[in-house]
N, C-alpha and C. Protein backbone atom coordinates (compact mmCIF):
# COMPACT_ATOMS: atom_id res chain seq x y z
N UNK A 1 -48.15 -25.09 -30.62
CA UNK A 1 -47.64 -25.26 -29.28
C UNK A 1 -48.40 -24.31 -28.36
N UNK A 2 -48.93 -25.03 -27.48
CA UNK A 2 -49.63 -24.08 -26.20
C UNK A 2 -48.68 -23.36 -25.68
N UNK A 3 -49.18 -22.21 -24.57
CA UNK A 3 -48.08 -21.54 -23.82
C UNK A 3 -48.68 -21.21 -22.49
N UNK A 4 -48.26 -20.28 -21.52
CA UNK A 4 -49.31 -19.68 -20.68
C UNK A 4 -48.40 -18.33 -20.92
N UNK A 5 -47.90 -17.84 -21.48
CA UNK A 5 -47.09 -16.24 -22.03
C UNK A 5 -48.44 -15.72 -21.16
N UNK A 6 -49.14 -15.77 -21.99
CA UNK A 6 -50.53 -14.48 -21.97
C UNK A 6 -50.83 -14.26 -20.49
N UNK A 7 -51.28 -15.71 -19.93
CA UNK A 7 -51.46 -15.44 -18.62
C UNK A 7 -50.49 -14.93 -17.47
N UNK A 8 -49.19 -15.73 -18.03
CA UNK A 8 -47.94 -14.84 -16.86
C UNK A 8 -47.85 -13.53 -17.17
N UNK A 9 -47.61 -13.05 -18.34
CA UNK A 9 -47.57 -11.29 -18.57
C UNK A 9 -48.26 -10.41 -17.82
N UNK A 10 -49.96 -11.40 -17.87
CA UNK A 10 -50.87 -10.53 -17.43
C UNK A 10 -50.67 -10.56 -15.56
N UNK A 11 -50.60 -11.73 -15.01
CA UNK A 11 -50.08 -12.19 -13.51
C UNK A 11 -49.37 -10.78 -13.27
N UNK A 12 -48.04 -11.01 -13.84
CA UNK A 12 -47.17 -9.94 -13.84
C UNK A 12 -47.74 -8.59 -13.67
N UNK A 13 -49.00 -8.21 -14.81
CA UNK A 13 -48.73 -6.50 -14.88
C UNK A 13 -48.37 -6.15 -15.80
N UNK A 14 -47.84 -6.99 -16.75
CA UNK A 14 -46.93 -6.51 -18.02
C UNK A 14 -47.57 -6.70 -18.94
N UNK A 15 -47.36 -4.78 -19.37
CA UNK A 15 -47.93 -5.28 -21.21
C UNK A 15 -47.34 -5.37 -22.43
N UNK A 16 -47.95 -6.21 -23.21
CA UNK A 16 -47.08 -6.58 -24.24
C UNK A 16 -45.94 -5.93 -24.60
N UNK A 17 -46.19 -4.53 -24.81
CA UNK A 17 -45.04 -3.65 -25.13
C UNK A 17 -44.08 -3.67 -24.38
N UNK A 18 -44.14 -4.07 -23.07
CA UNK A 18 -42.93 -3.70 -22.30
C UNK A 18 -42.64 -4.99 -21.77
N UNK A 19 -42.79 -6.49 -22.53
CA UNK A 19 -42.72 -7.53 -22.39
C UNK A 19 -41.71 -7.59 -24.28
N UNK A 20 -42.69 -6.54 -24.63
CA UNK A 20 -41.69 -6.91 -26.46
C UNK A 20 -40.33 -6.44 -25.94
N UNK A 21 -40.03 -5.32 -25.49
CA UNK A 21 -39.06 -4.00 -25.45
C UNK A 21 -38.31 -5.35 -24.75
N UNK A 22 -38.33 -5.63 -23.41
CA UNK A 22 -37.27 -6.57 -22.61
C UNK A 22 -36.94 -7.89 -23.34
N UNK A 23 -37.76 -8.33 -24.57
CA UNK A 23 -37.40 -9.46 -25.15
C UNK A 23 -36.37 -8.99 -26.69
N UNK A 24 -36.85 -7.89 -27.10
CA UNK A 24 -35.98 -7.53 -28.24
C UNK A 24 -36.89 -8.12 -29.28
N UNK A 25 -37.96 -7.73 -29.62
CA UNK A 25 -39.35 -7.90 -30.32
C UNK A 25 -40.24 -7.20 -30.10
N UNK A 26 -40.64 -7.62 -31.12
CA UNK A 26 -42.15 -6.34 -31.73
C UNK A 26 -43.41 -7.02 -30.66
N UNK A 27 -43.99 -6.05 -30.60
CA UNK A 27 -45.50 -6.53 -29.87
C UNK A 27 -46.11 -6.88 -30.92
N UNK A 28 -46.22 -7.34 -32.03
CA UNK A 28 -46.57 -8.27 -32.80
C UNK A 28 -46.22 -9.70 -32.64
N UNK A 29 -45.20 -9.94 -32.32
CA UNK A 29 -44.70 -10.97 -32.00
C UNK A 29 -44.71 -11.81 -30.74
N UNK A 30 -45.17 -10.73 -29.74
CA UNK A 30 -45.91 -11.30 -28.79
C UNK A 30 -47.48 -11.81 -28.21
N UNK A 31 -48.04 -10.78 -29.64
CA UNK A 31 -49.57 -10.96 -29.75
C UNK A 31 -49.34 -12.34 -30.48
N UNK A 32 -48.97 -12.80 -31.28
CA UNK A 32 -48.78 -13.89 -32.29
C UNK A 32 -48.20 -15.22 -31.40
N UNK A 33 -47.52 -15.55 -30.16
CA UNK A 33 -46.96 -16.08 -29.41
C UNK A 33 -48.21 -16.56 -28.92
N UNK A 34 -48.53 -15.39 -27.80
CA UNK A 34 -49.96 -15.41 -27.04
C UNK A 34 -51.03 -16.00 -27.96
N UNK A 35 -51.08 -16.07 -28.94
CA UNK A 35 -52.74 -16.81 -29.89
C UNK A 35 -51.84 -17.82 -30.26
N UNK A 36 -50.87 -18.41 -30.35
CA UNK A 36 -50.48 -19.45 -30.83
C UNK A 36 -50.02 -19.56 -32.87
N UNK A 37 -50.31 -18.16 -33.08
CA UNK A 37 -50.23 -18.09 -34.77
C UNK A 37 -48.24 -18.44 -34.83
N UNK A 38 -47.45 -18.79 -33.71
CA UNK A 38 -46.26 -18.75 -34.03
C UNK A 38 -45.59 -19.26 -32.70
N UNK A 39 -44.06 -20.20 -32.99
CA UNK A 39 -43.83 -20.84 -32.04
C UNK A 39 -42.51 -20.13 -32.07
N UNK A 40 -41.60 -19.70 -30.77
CA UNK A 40 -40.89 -19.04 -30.38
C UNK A 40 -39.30 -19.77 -30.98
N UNK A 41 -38.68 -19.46 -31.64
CA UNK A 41 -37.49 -19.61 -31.56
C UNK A 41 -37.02 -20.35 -30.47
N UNK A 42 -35.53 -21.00 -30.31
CA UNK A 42 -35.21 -21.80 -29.28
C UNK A 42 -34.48 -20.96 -28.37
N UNK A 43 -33.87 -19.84 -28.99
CA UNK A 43 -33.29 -18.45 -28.45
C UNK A 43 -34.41 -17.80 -27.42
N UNK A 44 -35.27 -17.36 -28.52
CA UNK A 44 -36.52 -16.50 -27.83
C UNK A 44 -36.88 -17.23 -26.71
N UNK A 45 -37.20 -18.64 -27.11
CA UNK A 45 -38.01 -19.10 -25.89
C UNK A 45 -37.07 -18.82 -24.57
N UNK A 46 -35.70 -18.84 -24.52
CA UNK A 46 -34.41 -19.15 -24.00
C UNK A 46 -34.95 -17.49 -22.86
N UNK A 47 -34.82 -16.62 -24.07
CA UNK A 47 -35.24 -15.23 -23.51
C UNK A 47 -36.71 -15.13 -22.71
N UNK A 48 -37.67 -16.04 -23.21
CA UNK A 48 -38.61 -15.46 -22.06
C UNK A 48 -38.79 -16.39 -21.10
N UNK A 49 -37.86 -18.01 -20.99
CA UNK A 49 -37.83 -18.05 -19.42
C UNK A 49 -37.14 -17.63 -18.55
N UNK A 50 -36.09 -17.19 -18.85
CA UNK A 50 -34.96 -15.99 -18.26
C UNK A 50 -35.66 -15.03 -17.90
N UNK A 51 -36.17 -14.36 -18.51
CA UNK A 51 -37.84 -12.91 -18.29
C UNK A 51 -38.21 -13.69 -17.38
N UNK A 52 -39.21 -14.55 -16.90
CA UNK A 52 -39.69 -14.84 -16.25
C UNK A 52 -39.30 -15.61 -14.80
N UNK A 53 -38.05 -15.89 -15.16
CA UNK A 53 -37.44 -17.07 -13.69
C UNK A 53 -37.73 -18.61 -13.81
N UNK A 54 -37.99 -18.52 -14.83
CA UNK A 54 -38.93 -20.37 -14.75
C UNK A 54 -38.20 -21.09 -16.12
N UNK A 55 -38.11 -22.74 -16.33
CA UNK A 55 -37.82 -23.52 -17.16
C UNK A 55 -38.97 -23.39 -18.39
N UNK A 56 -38.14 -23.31 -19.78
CA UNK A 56 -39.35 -23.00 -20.98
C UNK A 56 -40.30 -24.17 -21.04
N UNK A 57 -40.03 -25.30 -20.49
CA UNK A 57 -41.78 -26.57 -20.37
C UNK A 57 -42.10 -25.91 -19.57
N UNK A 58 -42.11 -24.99 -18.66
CA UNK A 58 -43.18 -24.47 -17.61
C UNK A 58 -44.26 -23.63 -18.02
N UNK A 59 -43.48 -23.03 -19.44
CA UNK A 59 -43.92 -22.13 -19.99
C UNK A 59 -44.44 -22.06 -21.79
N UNK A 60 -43.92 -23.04 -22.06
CA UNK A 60 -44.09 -23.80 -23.79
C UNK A 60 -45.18 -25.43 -23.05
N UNK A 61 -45.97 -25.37 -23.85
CA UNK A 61 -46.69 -27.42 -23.47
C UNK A 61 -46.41 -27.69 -25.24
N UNK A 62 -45.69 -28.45 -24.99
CA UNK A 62 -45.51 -29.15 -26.55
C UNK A 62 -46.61 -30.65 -26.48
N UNK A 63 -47.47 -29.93 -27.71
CA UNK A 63 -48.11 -31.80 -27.43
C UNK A 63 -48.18 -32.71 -28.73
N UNK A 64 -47.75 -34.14 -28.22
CA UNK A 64 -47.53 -34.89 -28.80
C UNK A 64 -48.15 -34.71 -30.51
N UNK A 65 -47.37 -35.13 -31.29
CA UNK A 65 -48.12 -35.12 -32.50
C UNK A 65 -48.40 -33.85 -33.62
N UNK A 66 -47.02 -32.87 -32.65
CA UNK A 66 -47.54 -31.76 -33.10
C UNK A 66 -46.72 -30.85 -34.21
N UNK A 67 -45.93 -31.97 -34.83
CA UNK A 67 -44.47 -31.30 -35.38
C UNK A 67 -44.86 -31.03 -36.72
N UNK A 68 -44.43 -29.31 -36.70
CA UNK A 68 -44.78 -29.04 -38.72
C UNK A 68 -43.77 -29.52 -39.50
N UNK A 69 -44.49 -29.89 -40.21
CA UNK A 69 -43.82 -30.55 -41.59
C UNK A 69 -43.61 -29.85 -42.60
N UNK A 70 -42.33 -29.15 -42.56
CA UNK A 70 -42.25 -27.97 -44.03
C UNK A 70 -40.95 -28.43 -44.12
């Protein structure tokens, strides 16, 4: 799942760490968000459009075709 995390954080001013600290996560978990190695919880995501002011499709692009199969 695409995102633009990386780019709003950076818009913002905010670095990871103090983007982890207000989400209740590791800056691992936001480096891993930002590269795409991991897709946010429905909670989390919940938490960083609230962080941000905006709806999570503004901020998640889900694209077609893209659902893991485990």
């Amino acid at each position: 799942m695409k995102n633009w995390l990386e780019e709003l954080r950076k818009l913002r001013g905010i670095r990871q760490e103090e983007l982890a600290a207000a989400l209740e996560v590791s800056r691992q978990t936001i480096g891993s968000l930002e590269n795409g190695r991991y897709n946010p919880s429905i909670i989390l995501a919940f938490k960083i459009a609230r962080f941000f002011a905006m709806r999570i499709e503004e901020i998640f692009i889900y694209e077609e075709g893209q659902i893991d199969e485990k």
